[in-house]
N, C-alpha and C. Protein backbone atom coordinates (compact mmCIF):
# COMPACT_ATOMS: atom_id res chain seq x y z
N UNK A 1 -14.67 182.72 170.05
CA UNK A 1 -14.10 183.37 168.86
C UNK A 1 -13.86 184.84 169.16
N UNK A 2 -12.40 184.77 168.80
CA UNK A 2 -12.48 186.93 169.66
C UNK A 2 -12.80 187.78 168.26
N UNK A 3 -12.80 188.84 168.68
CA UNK A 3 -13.60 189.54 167.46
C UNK A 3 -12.88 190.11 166.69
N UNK A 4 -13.29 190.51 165.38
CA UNK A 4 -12.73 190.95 164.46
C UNK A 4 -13.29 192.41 163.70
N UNK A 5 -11.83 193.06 163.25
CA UNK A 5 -13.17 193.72 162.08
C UNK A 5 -13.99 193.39 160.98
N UNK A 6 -14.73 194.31 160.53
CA UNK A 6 -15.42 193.71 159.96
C UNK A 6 -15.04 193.62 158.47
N UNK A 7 -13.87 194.65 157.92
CA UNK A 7 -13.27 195.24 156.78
C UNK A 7 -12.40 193.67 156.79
N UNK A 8 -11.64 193.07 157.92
CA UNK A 8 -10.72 191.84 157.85
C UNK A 8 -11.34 191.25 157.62
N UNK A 9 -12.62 190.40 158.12
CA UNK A 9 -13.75 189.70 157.42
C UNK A 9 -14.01 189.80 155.77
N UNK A 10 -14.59 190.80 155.61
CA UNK A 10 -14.26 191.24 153.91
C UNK A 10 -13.71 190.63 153.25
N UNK A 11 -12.26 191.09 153.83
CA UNK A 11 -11.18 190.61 152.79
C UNK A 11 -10.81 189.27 152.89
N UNK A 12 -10.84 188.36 153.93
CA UNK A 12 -10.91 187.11 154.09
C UNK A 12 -12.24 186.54 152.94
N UNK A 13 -13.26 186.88 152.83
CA UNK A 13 -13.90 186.13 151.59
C UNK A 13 -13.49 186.54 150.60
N UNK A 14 -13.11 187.84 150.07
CA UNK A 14 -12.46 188.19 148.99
C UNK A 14 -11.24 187.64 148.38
N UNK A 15 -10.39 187.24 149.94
CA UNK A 15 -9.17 187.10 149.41
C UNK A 15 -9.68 185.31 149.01
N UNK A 16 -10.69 184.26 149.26
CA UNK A 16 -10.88 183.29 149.30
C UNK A 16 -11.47 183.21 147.78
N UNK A 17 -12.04 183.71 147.33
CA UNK A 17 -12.62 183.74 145.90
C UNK A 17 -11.77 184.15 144.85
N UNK A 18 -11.04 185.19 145.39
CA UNK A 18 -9.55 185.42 143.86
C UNK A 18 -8.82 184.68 144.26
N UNK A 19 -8.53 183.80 144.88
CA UNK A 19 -7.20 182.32 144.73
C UNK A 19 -8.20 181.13 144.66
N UNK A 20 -9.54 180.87 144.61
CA UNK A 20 -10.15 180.05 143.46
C UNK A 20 -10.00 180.34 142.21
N UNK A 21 -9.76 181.61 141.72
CA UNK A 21 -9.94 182.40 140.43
C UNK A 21 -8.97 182.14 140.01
N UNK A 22 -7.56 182.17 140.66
CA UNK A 22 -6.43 182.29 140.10
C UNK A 22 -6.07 180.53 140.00
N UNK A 23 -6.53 179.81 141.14
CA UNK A 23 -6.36 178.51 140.54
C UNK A 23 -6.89 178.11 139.52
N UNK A 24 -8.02 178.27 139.24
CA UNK A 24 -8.84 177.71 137.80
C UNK A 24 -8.03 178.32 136.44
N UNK A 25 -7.42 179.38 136.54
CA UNK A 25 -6.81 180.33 135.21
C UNK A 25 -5.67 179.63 134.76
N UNK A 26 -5.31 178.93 136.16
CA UNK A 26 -3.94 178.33 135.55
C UNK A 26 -4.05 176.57 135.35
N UNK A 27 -5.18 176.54 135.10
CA UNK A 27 -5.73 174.95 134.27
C UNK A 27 -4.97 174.76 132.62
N UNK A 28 -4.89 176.26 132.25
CA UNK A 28 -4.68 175.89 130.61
C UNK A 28 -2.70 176.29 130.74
N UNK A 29 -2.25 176.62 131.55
CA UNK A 29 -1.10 176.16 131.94
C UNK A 29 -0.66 174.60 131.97
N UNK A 30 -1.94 173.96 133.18
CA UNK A 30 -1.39 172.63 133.23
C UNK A 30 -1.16 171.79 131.71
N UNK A 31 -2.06 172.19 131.03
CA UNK A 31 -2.27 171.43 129.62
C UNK A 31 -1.47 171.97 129.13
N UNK A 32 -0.81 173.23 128.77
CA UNK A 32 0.25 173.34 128.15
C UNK A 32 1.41 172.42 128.42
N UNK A 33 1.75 172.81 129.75
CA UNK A 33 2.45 171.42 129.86
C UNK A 33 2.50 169.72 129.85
N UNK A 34 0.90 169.44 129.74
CA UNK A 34 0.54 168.15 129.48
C UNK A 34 1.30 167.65 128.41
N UNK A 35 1.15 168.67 127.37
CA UNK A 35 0.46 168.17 125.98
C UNK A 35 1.90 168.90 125.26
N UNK A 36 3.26 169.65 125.92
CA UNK A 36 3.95 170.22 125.02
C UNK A 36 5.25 169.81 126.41
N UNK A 37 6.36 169.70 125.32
CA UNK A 37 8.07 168.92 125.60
C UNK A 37 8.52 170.41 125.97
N UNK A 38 9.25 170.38 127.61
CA UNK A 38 10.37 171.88 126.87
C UNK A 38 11.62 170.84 126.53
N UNK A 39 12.51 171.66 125.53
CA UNK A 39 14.13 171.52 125.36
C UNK A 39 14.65 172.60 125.10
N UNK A 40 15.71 172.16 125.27
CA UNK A 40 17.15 173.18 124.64
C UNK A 40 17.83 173.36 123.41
N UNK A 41 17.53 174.55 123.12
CA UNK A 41 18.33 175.05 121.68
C UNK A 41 19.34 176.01 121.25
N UNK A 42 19.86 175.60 120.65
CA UNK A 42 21.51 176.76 120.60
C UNK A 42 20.60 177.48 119.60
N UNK A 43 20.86 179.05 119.31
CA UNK A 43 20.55 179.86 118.94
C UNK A 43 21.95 180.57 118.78
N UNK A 44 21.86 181.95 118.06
CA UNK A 44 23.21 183.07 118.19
C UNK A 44 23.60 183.54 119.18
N UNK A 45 22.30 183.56 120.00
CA UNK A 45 22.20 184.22 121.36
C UNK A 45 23.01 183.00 122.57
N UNK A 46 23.02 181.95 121.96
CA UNK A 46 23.08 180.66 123.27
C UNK A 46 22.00 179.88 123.40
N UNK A 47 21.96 179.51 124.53
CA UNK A 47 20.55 178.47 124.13
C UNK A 47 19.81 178.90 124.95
N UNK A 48 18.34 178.17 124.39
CA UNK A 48 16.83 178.77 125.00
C UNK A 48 16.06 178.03 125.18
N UNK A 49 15.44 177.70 125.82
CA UNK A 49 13.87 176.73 125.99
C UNK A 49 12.72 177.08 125.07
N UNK A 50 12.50 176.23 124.35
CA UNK A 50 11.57 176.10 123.75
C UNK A 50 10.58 174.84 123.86
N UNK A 51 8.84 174.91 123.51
CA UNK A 51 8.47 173.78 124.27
C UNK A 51 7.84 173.29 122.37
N UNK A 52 7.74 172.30 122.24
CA UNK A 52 7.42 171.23 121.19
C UNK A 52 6.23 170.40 121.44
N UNK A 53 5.42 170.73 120.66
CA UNK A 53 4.16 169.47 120.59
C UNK A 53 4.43 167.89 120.98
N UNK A 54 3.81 167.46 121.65
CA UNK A 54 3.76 165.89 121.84
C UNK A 54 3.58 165.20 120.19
N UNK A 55 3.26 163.86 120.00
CA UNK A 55 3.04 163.71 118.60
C UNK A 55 2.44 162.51 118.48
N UNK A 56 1.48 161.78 118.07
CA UNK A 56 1.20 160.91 117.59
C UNK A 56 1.67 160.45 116.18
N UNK A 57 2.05 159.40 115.31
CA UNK A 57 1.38 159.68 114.03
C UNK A 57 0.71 158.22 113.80
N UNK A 58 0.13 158.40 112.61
CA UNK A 58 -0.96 157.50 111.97
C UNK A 58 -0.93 157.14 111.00
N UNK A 59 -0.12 155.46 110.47
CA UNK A 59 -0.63 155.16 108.98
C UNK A 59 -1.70 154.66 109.05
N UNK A 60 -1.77 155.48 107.72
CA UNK A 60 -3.58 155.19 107.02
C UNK A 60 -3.62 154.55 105.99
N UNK A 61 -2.82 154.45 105.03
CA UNK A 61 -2.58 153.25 104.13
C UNK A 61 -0.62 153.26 104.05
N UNK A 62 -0.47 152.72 103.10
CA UNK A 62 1.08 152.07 103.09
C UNK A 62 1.54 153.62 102.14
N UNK A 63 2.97 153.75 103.16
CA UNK A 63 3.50 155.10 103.07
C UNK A 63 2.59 156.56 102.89
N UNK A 64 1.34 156.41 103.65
CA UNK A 64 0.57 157.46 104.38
C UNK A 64 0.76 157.66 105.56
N UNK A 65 1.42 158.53 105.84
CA UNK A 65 1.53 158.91 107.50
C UNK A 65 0.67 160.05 107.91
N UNK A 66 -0.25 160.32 108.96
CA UNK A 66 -0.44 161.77 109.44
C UNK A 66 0.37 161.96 111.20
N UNK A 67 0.95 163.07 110.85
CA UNK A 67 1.33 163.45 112.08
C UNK A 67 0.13 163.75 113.00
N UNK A 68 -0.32 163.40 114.32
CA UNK A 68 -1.18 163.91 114.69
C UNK A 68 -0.85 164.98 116.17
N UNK A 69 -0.36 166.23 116.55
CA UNK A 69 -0.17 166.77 117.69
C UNK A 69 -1.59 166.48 118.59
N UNK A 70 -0.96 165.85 119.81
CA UNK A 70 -2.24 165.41 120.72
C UNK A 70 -2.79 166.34 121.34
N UNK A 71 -2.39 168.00 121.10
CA UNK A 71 -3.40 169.03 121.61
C UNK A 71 -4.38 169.10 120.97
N UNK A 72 -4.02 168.80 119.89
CA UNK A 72 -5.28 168.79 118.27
C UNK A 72 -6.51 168.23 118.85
N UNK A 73 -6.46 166.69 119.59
CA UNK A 73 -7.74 165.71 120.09
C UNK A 73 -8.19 166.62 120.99
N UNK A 74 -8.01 167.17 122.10
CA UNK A 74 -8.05 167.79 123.08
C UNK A 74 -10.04 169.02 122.95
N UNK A 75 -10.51 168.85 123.70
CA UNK A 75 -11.25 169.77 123.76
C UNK A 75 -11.20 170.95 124.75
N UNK A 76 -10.63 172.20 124.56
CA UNK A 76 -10.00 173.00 125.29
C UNK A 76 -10.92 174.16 126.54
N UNK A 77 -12.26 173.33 126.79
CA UNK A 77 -13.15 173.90 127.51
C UNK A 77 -12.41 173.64 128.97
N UNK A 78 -12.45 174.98 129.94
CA UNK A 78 -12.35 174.91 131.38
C UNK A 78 -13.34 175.22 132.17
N UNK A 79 -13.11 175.12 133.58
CA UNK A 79 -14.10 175.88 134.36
C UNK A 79 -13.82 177.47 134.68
N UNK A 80 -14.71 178.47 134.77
CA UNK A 80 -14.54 179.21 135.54
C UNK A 80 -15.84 179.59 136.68
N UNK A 81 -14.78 180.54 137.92
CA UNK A 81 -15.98 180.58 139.19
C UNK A 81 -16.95 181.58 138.53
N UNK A 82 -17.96 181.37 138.39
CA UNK A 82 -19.30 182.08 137.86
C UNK A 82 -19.68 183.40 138.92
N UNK A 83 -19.72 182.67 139.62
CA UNK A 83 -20.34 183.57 141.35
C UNK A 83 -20.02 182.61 142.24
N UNK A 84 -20.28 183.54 143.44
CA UNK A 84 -19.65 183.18 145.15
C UNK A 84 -20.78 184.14 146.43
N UNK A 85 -21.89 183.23 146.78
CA UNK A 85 -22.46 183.65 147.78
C UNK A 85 -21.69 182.71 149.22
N UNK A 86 -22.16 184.17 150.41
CA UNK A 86 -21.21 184.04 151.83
C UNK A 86 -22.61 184.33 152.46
N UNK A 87 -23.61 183.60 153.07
CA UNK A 87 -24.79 184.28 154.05
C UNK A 87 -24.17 183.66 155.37
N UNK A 88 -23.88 184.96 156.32
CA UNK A 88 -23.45 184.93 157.69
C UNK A 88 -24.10 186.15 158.23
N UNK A 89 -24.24 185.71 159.62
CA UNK A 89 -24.43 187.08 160.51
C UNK A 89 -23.83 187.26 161.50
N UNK A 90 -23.27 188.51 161.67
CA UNK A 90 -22.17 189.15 162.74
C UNK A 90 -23.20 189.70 163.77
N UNK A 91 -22.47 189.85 165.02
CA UNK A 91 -22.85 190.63 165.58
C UNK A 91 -21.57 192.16 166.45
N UNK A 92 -21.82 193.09 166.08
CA UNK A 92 -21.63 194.28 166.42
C UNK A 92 -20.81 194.29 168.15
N UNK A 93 -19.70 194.17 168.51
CA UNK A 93 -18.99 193.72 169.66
C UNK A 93 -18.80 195.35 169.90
N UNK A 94 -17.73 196.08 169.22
CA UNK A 94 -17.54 197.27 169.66
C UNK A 94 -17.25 198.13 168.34
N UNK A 95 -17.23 199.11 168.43
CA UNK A 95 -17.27 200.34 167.56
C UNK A 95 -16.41 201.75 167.39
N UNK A 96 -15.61 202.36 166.48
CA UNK A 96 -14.56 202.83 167.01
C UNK A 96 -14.79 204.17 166.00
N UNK A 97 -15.21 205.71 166.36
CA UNK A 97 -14.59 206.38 165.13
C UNK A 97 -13.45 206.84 164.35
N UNK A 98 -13.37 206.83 163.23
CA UNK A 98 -11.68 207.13 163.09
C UNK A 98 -11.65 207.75 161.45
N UNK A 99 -11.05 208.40 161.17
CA UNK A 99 -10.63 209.29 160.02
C UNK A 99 -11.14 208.49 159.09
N UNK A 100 -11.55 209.17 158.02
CA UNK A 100 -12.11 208.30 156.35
C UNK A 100 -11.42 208.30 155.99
N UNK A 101 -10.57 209.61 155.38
CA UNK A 101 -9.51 209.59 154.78
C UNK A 101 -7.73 209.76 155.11
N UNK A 102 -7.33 210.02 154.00
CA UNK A 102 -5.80 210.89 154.74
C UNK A 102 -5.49 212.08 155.02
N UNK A 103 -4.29 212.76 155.64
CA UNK A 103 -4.36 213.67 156.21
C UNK A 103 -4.17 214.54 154.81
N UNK A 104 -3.60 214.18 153.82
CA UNK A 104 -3.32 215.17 152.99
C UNK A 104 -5.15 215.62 152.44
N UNK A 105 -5.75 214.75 151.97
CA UNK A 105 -7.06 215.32 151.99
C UNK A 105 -7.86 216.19 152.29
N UNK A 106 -7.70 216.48 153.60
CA UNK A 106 -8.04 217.58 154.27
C UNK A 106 -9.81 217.70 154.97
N UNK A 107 -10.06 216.60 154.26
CA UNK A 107 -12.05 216.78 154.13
C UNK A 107 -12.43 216.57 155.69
N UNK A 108 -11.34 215.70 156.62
CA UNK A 108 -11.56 215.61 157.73
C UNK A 108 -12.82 215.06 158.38
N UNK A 109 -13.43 213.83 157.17
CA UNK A 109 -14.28 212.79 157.23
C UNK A 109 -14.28 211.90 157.95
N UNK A 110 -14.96 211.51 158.63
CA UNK A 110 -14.72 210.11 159.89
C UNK A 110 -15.96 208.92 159.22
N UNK A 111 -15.22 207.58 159.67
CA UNK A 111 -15.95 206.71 160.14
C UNK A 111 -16.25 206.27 160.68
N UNK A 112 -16.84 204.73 161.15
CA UNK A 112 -17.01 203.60 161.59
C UNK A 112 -16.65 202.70 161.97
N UNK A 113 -15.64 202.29 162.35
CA UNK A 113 -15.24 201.20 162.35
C UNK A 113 -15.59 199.53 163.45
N UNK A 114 -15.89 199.12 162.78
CA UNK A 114 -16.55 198.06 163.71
C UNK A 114 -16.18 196.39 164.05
N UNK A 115 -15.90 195.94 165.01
CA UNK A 115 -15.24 194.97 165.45
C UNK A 115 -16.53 194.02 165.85
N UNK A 116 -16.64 192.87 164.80
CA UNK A 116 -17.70 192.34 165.34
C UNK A 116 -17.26 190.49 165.71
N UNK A 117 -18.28 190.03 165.87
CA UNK A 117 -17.99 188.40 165.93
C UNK A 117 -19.11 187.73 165.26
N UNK A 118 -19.03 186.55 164.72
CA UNK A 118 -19.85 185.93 163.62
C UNK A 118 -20.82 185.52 164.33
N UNK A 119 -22.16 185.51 164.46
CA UNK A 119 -23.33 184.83 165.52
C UNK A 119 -24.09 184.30 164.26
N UNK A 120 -24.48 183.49 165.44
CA UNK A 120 -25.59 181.79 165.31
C UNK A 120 -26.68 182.28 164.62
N UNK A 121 -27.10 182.10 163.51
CA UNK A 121 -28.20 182.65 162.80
C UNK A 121 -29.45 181.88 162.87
N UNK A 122 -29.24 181.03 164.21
CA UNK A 122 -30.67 180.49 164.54
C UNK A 122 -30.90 178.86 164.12
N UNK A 123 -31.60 178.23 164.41
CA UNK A 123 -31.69 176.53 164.17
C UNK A 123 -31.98 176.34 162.71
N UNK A 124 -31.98 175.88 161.95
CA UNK A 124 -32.49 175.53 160.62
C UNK A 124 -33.45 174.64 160.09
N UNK A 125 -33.99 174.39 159.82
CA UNK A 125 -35.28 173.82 159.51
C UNK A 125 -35.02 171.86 159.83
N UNK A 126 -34.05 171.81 159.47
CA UNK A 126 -33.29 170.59 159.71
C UNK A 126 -33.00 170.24 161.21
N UNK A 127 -32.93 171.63 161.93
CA UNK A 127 -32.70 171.10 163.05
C UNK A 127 -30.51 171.12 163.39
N UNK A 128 -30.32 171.84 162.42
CA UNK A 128 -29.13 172.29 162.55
C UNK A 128 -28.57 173.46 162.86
N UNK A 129 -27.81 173.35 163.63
CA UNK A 129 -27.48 174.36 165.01
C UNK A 129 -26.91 175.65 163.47
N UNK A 130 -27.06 176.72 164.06
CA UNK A 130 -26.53 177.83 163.06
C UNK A 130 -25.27 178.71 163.47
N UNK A 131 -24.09 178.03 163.75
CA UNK A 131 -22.95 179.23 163.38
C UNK A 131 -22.22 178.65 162.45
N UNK A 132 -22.88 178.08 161.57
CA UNK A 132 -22.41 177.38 160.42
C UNK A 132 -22.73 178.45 159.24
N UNK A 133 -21.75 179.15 158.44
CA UNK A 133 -21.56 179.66 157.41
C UNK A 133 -21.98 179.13 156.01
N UNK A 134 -22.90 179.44 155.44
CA UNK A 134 -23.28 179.41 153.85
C UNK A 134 -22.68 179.37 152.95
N UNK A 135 -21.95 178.98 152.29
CA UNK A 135 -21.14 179.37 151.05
C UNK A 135 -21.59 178.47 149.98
N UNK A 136 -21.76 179.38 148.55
CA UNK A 136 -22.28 178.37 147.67
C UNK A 136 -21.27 179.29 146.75
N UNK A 137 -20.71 178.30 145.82
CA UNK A 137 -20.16 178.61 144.87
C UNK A 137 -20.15 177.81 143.11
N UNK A 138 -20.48 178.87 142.15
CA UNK A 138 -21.21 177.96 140.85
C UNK A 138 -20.13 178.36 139.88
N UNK A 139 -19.81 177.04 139.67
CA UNK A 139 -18.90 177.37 138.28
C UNK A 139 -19.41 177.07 137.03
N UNK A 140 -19.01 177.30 136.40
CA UNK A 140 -19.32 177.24 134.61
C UNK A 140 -18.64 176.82 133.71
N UNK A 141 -18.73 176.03 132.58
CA UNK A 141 -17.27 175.76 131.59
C UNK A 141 -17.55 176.91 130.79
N UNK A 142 -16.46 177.99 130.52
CA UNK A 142 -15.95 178.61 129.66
C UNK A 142 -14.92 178.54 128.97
N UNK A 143 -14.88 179.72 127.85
CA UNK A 143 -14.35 179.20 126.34
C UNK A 143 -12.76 179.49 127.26
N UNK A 144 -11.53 178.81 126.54
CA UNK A 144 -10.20 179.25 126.61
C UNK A 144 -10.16 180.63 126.72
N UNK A 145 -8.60 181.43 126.88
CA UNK A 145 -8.31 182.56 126.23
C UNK A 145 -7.99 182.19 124.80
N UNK A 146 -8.00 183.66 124.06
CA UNK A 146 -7.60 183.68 122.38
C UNK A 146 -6.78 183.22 122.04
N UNK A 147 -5.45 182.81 122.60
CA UNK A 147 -4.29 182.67 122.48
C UNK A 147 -4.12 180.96 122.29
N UNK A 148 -4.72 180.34 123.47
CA UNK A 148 -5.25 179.07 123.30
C UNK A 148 -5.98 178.35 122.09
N UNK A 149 -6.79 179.24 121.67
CA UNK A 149 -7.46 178.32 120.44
C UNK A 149 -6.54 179.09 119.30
N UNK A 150 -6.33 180.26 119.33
CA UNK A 150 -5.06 180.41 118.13
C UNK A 150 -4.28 179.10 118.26
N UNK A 151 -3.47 178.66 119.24
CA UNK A 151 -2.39 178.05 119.11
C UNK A 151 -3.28 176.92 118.48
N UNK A 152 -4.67 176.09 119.22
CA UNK A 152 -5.01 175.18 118.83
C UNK A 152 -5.23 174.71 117.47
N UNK A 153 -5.90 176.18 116.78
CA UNK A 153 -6.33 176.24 115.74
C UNK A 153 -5.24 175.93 114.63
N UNK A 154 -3.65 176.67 114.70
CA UNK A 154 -2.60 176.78 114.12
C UNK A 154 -2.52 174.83 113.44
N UNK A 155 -2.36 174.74 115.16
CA UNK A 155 -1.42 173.13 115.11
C UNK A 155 -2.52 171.95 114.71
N UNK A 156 -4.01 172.37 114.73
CA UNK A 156 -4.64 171.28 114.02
C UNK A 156 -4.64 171.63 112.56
N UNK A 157 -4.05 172.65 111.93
CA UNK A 157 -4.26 172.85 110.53
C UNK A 157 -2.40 171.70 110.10
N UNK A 158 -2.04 171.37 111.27
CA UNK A 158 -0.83 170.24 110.55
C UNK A 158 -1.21 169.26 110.51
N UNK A 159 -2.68 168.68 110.85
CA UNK A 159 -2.69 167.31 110.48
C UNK A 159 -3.53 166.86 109.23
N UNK A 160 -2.43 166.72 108.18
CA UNK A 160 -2.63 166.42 107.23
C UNK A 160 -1.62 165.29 106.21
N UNK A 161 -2.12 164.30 105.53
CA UNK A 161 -1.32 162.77 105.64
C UNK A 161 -0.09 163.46 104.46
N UNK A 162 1.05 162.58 104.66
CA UNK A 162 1.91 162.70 104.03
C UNK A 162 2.07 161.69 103.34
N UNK A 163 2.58 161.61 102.40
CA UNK A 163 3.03 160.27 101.46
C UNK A 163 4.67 160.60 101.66
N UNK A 164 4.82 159.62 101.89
CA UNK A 164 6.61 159.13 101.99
C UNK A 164 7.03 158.20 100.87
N UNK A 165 6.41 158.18 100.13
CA UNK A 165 6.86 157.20 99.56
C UNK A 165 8.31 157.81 98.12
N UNK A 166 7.97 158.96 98.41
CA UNK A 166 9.23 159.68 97.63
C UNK A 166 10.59 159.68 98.67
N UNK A 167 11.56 159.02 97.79
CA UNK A 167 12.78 159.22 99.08
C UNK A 167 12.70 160.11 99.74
N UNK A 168 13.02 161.85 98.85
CA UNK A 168 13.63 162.79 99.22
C UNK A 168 12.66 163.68 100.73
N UNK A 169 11.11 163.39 100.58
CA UNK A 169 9.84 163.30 101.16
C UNK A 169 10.22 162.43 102.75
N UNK A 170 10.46 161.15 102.51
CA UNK A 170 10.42 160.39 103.66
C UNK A 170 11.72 160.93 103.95
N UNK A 171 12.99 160.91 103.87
CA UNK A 171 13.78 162.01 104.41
C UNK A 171 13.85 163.52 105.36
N UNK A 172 12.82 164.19 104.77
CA UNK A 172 12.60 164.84 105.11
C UNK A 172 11.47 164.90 106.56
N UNK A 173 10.38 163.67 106.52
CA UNK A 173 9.51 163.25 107.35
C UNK A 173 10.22 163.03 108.28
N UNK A 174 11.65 162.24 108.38
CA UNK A 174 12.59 161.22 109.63
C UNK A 174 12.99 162.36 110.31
N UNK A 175 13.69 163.62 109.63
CA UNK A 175 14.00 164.33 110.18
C UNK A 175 13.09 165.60 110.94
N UNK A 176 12.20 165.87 110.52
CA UNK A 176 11.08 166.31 111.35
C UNK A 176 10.50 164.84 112.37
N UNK A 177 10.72 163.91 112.61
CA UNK A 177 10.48 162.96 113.55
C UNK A 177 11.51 163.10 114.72
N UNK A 178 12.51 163.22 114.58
CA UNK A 178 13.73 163.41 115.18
C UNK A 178 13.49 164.66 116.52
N UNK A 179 13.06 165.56 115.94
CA UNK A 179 12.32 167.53 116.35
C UNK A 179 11.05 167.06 116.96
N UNK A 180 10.45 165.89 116.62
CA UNK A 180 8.91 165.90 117.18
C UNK A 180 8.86 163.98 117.91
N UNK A 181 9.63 163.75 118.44
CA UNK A 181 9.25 162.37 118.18
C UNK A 181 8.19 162.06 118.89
N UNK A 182 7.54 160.96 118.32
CA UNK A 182 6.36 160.01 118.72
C UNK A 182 6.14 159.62 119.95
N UNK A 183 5.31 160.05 121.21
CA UNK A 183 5.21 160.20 122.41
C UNK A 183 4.29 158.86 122.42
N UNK A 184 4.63 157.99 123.59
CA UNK A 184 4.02 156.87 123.64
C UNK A 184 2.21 157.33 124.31
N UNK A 185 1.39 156.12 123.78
CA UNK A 185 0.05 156.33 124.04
C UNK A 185 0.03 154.70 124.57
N UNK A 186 -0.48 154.60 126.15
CA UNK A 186 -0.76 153.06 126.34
C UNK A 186 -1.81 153.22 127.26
N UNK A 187 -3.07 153.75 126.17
CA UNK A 187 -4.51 153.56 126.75
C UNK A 187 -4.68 152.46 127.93
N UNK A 188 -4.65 150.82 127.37
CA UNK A 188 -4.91 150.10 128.29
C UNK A 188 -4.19 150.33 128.90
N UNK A 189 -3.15 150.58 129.67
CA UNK A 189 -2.25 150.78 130.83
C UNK A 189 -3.00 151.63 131.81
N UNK A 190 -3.47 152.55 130.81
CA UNK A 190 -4.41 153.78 131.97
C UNK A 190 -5.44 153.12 132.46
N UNK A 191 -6.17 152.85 131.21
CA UNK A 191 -7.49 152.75 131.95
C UNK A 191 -7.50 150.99 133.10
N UNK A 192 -6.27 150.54 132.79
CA UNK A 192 -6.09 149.01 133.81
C UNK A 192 -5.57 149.97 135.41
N UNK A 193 -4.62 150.82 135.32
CA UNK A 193 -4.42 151.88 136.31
C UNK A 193 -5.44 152.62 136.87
N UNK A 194 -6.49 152.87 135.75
CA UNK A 194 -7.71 153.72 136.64
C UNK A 194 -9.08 152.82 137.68
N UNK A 195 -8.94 151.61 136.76
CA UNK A 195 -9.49 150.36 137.31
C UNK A 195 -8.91 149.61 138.92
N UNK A 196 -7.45 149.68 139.12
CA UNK A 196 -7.77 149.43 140.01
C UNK A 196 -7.42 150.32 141.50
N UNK A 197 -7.36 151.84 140.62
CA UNK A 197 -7.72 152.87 141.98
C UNK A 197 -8.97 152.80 142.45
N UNK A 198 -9.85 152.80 141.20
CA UNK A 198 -11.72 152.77 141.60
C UNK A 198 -11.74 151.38 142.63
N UNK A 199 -11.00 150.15 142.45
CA UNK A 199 -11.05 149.23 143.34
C UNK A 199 -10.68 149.36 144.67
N UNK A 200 -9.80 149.80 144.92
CA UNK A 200 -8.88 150.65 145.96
C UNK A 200 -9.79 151.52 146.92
N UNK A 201 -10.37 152.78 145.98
CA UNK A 201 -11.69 153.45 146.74
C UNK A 201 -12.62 153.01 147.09
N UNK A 202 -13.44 151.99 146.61
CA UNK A 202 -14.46 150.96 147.23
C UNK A 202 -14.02 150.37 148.05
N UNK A 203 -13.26 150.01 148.49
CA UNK A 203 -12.57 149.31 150.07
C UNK A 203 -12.00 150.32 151.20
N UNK A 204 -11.47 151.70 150.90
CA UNK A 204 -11.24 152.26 151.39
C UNK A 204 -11.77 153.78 150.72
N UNK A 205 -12.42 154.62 151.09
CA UNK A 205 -13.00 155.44 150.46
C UNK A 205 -12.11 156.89 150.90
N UNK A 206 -11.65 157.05 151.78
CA UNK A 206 -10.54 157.64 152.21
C UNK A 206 -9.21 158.33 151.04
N UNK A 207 -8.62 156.75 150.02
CA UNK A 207 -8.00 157.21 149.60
C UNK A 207 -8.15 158.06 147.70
N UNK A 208 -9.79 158.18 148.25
CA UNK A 208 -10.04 159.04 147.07
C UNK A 208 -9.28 160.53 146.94
């Protein structure tokens, strides 16, 4: 392994822990798009993308409908990375002094700079050879951003039953159906689909 500095090291775990960070942030992205339609709308301006709730609805008795938006079911908890321990040991190859700062500065401060290589931190109790690197990393479920449970909060205050049984009412329901329509739900399909990947992985564990 040829050597490195030790500042490039650094930033190699650094840069490895903010693109875990940034993957996990964009979880409530994916669900936005899970759970919401884009389309196209003419406006004054021309047209624009706008994205629309998925929709269930539900009779509950005869000409009771509730619309139900399926972000509403949803429990909007994610993960985030909590902390990130790295236990390694370098060893010190060569050593270089060189300016702290810039020239406009003037302070005419020097450092350190040091080029090292990662060494064997010794056998392990196990009996396992050591230039094997430590990394433990703990995540946590935390709450959404604000914006998220606003929206959530908004769109579960629409599910509430309608009676259609007034023409002018169920009229008005068809055509808000039209803007929202009824997104298919075929539970057993999934879970007969999830059944026989789990079958799939027990014979071949590979294509987990």
């Amino acid at each position: 392994m040829s050597a490195e500095s030790l500042s490039a090291l650094a930033r190699g775990i650094h840069y490895a822990a903010t693109s875990t960070y940034a993957m996990l942030a964009q979880q409530y992205m994916h669900m936005m798009m899970q759970y919401f339609d884009e389309k196209e709308v003419e406006n004054e301006d021309g047209k624009e993308k706008r994205l629309y709730a998925k929709m269930a609805y539900i009779e509950i008795a005869e000409n009771q409908v509730v619309p139900v938006p399926l972000i509403s079911l949803v429990a909007p908890k994610g993960l985030t990375l909590d902390s990130m321990k790295v236990a390694l040991s370098v060893r010190i190859e060569k050593t270089e002094v060189k300016q702290a700062t810039i020239d406009e500065d003037g302070s005419g401060t020097d450092r350190l700079a040091l080029q090292v290589k990662l060494s064997p931190r010794g056998k392990a109790k196990a009996g396992r050879s050591s230039d094997i690197t430590d990394i433990e990393m703990v995540f946590k479920a935390g709450d959404p951003p604000e914006g998220v449970m606003k929206l959530i909060d908004n769109i579960t205050g629409l599910v509430d039953p309608i009676n259609i049984s007034d023409p002018e009412t169920r009229k008005r329901f068809e055509e808000f159906q039209k803007t929202y329509p009824a997104t298919p739900i075929t539970f057993k399909d999934e879970l007969k689909t999830k059944k026989e990947k789990l079958k799939k992985i027990e014979k071949d564990p590979s294509q987990s």
